[in-house]
PDB file of N, CA and C in Angstrom:
ATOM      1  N   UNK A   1    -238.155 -24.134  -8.848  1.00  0.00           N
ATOM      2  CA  UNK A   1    -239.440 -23.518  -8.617  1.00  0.00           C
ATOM      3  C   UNK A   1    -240.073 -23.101  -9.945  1.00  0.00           C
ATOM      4  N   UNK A   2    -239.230 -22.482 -10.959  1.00  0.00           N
ATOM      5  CA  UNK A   2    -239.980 -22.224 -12.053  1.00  0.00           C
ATOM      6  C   UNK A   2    -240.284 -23.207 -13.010  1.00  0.00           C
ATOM      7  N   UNK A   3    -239.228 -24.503 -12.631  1.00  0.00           N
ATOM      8  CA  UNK A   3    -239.797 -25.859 -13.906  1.00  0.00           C
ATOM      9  C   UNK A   3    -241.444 -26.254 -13.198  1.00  0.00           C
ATOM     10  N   UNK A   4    -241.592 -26.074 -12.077  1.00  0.00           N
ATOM     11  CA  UNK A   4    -242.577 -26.938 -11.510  1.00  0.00           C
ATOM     12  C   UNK A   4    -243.770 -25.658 -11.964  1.00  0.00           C
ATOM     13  N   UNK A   5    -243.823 -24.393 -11.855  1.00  0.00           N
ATOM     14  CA  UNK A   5    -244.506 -23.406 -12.288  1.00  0.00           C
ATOM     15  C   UNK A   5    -244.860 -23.732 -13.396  1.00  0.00           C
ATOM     16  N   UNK A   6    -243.704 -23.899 -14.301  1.00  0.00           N
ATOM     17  CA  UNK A   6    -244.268 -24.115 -15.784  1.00  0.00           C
ATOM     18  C   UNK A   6    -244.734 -25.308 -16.414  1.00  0.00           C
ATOM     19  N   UNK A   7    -244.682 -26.073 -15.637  1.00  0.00           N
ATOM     20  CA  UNK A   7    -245.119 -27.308 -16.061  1.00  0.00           C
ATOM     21  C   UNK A   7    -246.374 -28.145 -15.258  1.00  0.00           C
ATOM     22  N   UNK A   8    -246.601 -27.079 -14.182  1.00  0.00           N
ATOM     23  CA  UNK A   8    -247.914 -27.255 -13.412  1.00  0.00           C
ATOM     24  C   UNK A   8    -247.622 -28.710 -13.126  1.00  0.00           C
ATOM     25  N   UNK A   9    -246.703 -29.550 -12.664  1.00  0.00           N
ATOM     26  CA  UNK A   9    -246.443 -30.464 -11.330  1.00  0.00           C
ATOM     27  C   UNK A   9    -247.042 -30.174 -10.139  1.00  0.00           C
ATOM     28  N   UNK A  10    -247.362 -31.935  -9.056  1.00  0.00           N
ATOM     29  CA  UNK A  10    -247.011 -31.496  -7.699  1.00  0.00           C
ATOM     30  C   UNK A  10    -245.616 -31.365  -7.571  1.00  0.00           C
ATOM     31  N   UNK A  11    -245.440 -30.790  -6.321  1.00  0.00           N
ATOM     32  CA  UNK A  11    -243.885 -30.589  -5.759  1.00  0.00           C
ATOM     33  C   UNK A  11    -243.295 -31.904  -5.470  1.00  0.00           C
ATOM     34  N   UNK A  12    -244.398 -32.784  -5.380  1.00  0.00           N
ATOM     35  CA  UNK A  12    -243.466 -34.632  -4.940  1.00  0.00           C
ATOM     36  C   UNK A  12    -242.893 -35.230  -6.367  1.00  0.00           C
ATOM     37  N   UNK A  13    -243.911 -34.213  -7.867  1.00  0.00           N
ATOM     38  CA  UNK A  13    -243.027 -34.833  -8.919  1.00  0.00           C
ATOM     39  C   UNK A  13    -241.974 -34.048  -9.475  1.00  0.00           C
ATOM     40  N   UNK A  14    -241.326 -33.375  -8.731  1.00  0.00           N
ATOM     41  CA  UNK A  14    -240.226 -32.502  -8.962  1.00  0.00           C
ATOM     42  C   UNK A  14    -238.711 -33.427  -9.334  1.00  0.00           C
ATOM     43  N   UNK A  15    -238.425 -33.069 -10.251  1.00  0.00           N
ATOM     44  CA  UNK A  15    -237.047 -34.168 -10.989  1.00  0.00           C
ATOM     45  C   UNK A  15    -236.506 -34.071 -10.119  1.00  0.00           C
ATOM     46  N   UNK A  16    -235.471 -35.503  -9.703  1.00  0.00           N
ATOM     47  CA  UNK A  16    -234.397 -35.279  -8.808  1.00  0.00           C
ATOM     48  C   UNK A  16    -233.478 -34.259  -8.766  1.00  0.00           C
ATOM     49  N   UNK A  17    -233.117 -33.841 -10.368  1.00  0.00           N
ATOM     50  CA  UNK A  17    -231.469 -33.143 -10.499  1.00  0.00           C
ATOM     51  C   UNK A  17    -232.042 -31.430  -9.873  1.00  0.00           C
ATOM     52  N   UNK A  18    -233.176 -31.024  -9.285  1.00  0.00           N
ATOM     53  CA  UNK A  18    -233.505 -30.202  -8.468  1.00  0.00           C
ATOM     54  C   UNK A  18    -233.348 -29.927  -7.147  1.00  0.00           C
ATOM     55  N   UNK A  19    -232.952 -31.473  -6.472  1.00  0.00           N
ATOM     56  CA  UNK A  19    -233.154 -31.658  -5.561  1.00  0.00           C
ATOM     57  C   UNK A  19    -234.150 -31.755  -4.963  1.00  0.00           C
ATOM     58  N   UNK A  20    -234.252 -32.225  -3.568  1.00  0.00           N
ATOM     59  CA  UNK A  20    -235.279 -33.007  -2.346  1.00  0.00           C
ATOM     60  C   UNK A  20    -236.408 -32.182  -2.936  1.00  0.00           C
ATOM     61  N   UNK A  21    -237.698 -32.367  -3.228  1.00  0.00           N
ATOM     62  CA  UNK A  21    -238.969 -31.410  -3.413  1.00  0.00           C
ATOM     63  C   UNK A  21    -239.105 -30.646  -2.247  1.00  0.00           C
ATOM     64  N   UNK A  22    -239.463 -31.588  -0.991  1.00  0.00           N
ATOM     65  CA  UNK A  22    -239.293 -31.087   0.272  1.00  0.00           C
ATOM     66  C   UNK A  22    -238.442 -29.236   0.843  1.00  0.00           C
ATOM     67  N   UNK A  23    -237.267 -29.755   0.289  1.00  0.00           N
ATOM     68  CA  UNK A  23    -236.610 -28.703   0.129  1.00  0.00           C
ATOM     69  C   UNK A  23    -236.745 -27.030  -0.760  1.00  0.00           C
ATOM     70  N   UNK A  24    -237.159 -27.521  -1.794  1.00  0.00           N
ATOM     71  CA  UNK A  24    -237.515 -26.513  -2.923  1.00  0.00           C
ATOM     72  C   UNK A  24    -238.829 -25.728  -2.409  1.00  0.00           C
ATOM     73  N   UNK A  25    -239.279 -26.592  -2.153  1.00  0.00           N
ATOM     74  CA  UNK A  25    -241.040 -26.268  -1.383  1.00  0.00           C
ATOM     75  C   UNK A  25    -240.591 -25.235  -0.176  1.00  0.00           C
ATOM     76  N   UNK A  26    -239.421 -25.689   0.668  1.00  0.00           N
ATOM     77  CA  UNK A  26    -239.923 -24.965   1.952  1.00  0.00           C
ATOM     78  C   UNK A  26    -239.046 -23.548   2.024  1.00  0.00           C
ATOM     79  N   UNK A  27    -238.172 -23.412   0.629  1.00  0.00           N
ATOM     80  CA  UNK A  27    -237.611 -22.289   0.172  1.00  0.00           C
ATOM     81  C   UNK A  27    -238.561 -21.363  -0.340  1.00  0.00           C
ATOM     82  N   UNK A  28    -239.256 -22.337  -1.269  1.00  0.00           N
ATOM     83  CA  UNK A  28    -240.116 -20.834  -2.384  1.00  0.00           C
ATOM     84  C   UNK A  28    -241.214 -20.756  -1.201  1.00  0.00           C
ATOM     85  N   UNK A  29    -241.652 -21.459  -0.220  1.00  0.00           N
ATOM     86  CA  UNK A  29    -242.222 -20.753   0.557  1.00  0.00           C
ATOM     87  C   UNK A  29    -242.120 -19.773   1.632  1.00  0.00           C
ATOM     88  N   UNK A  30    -240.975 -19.986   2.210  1.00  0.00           N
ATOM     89  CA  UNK A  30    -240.129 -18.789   2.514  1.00  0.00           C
ATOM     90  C   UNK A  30    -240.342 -17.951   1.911  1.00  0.00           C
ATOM     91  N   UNK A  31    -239.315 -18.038   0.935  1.00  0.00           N
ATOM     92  CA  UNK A  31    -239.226 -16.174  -0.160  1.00  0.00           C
ATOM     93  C   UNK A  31    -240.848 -15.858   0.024  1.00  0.00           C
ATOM     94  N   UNK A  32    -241.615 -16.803  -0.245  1.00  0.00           N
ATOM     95  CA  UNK A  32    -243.200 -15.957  -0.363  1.00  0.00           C
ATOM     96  C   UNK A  32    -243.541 -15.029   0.857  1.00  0.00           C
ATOM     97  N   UNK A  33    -243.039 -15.720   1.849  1.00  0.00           N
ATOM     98  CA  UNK A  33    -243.139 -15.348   3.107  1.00  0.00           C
ATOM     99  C   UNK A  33    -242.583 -14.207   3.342  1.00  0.00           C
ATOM    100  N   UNK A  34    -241.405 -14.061   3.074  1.00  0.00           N
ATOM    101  CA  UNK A  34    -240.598 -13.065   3.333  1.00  0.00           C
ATOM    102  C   UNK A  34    -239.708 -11.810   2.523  1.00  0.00           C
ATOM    103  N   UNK A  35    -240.569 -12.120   1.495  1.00  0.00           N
ATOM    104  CA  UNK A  35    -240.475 -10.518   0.832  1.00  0.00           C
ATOM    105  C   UNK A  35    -239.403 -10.927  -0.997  1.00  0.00           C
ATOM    106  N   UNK A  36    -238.991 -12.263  -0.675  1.00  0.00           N
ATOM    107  CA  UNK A  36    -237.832 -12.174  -1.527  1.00  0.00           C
ATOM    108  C   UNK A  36    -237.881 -12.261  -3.515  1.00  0.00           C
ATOM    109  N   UNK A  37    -239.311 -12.720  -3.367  1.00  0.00           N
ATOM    110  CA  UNK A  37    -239.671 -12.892  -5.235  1.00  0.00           C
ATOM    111  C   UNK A  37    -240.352 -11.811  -5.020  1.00  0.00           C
ATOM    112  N   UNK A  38    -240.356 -10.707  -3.983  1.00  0.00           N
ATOM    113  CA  UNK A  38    -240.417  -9.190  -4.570  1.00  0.00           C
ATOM    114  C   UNK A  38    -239.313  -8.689  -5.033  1.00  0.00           C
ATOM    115  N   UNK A  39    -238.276  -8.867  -4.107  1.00  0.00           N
ATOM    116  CA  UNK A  39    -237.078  -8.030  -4.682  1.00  0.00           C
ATOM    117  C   UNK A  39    -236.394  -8.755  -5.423  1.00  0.00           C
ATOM    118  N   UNK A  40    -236.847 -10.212  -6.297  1.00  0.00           N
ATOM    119  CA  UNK A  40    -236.345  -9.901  -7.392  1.00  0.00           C
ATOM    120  C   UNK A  40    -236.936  -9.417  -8.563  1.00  0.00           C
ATOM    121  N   UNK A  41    -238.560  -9.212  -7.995  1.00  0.00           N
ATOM    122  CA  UNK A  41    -238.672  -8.686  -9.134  1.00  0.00           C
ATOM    123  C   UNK A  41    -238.594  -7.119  -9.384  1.00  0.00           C
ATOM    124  N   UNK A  42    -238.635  -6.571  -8.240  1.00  0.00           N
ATOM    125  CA  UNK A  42    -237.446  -5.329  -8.519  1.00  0.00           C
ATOM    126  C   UNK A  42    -236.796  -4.743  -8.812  1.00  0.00           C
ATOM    127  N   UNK A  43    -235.647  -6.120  -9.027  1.00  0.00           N
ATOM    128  CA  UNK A  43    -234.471  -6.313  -9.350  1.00  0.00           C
ATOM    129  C   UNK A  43    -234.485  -6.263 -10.726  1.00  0.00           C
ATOM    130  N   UNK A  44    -235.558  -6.994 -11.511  1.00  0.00           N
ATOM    131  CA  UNK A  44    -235.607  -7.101 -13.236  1.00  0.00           C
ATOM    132  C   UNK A  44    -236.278  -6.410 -13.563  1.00  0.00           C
ATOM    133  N   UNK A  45    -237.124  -5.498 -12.683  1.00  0.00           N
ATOM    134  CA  UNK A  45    -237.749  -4.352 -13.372  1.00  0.00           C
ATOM    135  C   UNK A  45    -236.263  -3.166 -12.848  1.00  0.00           C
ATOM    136  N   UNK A  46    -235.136  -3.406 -12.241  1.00  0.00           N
ATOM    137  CA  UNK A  46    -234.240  -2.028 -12.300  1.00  0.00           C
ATOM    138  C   UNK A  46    -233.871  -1.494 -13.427  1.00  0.00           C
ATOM    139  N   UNK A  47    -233.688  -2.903 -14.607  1.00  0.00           N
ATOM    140  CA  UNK A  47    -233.521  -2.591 -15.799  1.00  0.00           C
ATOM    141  C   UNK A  47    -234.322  -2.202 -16.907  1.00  0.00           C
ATOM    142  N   UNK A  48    -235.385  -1.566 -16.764  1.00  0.00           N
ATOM    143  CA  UNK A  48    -236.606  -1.476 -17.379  1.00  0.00           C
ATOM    144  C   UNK A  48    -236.313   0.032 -17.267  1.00  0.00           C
ATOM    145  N   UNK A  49    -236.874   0.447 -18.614  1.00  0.00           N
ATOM    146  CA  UNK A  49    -237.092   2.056 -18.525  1.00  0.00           C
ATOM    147  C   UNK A  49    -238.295   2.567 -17.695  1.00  0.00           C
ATOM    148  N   UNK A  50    -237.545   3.925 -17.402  1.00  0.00           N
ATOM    149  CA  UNK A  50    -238.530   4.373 -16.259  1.00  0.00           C
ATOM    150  C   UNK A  50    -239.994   4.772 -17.015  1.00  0.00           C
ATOM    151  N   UNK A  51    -240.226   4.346 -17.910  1.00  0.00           N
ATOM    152  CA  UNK A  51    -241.615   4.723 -17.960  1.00  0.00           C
ATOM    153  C   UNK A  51    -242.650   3.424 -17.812  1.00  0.00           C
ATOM    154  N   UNK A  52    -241.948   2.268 -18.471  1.00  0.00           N
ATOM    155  CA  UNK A  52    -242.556   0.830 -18.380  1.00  0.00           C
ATOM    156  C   UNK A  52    -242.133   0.572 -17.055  1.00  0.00           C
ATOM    157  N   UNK A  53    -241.158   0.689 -16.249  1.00  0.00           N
ATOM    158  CA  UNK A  53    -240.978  -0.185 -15.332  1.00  0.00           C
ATOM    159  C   UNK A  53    -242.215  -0.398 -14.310  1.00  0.00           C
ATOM    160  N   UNK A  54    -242.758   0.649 -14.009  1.00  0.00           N
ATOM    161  CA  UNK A  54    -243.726   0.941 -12.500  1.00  0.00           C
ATOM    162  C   UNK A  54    -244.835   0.090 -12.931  1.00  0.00           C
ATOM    163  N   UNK A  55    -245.091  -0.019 -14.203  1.00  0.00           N
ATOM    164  CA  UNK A  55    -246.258  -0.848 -14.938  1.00  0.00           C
ATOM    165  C   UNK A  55    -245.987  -2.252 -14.998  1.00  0.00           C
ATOM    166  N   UNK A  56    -244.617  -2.896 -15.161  1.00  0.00           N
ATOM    167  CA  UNK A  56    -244.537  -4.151 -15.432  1.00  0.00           C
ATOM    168  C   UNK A  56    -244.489  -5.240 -14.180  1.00  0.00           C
ATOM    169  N   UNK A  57    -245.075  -6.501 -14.915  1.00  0.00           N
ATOM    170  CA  UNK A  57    -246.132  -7.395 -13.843  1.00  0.00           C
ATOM    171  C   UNK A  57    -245.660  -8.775 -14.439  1.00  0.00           C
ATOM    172  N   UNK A  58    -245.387  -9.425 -13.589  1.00  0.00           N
ATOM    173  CA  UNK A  58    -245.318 -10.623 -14.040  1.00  0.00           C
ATOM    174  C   UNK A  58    -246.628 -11.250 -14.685  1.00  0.00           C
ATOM    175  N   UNK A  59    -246.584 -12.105 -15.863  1.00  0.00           N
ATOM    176  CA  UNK A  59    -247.741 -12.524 -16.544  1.00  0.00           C
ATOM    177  C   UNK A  59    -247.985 -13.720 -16.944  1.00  0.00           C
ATOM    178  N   UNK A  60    -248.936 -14.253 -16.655  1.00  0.00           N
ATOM    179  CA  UNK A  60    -249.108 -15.593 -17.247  1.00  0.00           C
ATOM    180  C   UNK A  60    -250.055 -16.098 -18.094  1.00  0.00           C
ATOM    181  N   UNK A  61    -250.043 -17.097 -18.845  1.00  0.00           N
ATOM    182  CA  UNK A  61    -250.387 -17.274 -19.739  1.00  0.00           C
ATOM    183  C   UNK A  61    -251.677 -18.175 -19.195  1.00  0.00           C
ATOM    184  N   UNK A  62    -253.146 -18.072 -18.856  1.00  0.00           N
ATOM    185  CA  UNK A  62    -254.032 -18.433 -18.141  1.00  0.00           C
ATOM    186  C   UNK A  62    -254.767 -20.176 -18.816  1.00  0.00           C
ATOM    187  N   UNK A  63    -253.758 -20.306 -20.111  1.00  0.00           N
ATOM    188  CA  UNK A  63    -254.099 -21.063 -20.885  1.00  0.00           C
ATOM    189  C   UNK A  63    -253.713 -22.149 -20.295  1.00  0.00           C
ATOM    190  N   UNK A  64    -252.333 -22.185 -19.303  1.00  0.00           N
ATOM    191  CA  UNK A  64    -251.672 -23.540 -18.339  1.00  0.00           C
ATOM    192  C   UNK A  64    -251.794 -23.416 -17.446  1.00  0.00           C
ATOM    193  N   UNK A  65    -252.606 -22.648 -16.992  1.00  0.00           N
ATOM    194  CA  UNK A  65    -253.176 -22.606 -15.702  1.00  0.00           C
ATOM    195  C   UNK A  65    -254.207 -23.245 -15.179  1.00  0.00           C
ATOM    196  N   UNK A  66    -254.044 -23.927 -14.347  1.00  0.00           N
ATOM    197  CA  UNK A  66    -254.932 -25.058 -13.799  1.00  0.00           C
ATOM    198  C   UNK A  66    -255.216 -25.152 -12.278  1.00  0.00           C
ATOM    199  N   UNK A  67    -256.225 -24.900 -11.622  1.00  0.00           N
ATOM    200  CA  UNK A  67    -256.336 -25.261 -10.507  1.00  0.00           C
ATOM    201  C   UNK A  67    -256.230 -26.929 -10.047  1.00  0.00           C
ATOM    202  N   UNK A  68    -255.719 -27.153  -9.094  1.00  0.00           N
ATOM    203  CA  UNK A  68    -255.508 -28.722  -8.587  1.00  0.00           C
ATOM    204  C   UNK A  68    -256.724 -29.225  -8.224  1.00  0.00           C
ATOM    205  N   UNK A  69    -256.956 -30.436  -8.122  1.00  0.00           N
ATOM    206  CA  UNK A  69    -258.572 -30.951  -7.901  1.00  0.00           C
ATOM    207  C   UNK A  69    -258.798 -30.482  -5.971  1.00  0.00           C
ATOM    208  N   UNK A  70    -257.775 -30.499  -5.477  1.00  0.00           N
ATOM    209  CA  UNK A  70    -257.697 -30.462  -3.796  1.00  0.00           C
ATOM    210  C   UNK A  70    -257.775 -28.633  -3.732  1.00  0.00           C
ATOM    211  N   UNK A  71    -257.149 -27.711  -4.236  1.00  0.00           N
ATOM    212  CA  UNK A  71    -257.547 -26.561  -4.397  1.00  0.00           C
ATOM    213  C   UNK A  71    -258.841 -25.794  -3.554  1.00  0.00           C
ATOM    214  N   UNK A  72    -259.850 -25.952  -3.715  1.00  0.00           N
ATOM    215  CA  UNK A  72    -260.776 -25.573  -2.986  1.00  0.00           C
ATOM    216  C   UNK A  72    -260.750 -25.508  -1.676  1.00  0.00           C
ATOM    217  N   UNK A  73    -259.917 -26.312  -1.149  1.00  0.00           N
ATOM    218  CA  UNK A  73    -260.066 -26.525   0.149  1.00  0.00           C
ATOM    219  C   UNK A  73    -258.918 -25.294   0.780  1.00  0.00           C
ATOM    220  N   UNK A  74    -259.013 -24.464   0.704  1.00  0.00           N
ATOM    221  CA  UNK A  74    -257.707 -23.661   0.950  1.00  0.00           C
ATOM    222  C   UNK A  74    -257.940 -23.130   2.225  1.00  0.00           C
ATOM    223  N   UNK A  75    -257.025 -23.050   2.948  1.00  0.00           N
ATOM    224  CA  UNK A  75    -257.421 -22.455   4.885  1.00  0.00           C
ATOM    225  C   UNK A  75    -257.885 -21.200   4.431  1.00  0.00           C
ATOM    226  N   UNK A  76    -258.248 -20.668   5.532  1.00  0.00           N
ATOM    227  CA  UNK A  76    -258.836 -19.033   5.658  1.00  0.00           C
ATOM    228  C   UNK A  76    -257.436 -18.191   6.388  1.00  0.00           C
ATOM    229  N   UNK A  77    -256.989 -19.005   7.306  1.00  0.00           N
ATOM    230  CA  UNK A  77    -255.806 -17.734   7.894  1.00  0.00           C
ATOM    231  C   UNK A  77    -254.464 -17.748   7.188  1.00  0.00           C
ATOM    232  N   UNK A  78    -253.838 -17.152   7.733  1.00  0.00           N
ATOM    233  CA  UNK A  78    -252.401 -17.101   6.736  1.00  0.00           C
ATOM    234  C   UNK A  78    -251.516 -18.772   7.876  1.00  0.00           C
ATOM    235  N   UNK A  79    -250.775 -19.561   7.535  1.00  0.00           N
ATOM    236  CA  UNK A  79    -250.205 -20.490   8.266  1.00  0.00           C
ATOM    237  C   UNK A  79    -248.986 -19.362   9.501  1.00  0.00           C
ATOM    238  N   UNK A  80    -249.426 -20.652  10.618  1.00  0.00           N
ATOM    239  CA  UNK A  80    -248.672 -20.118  11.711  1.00  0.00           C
ATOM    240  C   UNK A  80    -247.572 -20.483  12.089  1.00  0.00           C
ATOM    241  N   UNK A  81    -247.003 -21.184  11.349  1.00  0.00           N
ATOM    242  CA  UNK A  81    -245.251 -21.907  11.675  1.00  0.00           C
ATOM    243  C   UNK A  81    -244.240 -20.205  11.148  1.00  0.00           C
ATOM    244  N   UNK A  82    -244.435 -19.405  10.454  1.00  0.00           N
ATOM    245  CA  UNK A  82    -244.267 -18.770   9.495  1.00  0.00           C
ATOM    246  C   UNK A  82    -244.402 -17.578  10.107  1.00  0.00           C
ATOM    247  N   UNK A  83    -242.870 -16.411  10.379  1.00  0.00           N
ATOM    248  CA  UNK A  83    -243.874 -14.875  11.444  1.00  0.00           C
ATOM    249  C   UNK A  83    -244.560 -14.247   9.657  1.00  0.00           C
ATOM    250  N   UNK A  84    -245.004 -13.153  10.437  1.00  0.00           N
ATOM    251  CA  UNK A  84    -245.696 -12.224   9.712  1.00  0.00           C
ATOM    252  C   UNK A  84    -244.610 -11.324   8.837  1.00  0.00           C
ATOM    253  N   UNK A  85    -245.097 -10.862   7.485  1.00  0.00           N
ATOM    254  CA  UNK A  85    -244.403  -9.888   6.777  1.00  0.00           C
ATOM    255  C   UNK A  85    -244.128  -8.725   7.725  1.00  0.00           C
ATOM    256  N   UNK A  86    -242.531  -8.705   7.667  1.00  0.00           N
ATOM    257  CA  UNK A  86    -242.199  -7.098   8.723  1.00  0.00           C
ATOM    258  C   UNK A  86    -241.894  -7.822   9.930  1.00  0.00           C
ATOM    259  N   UNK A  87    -241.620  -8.684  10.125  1.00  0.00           N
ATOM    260  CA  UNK A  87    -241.213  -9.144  11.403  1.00  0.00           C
ATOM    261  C   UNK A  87    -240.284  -9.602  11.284  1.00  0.00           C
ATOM    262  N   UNK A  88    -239.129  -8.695  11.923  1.00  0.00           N
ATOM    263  CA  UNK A  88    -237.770  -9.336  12.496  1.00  0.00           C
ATOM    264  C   UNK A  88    -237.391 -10.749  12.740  1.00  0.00           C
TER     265      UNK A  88
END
């Protein structure tokens, strides 16, 4: 998930030695779903002093940042295969 982040790929050109794209895709969408690239980032701010920690944010560098040409087209509701945050 983070080679394809940093290198602004689709998920179909994801190197093999990652495994199935398919797969990788329907994980990091999960965790999005369900709370889990919060708690890790939690997790790497536990080690942060308590005065920086409450402040620190993941950051990116807006310079490799690229919207996809298909982008625009983005739904309006949240997808429904997927329950809601907080749901059992």
């Amino acid at each position: 998930m983070f080679f394809r982040t940093r290198t602004n790929i689709s998920w179909r050109d994801l190197p093999p030695c990652y495994g199935n794209w398919e797969t990788v895709y329907n994980r990091h969408r999960r965790w999005s779903m369900d709370g889990t690239w919060a708690k890790i980032l939690d997790g790497l701010r536990a080690g942060c002093d308590a005065e920086e920690g409450a402040d620190w944010t993941v950051s990116v560098d807006s310079t490799v940042v690229r919207a996809h040409q298909h982008a625009a087209g983005a739904r309006l509701a949240p997808p429904t295969d997927f329950p809601p945050k907080g749901t059992p």
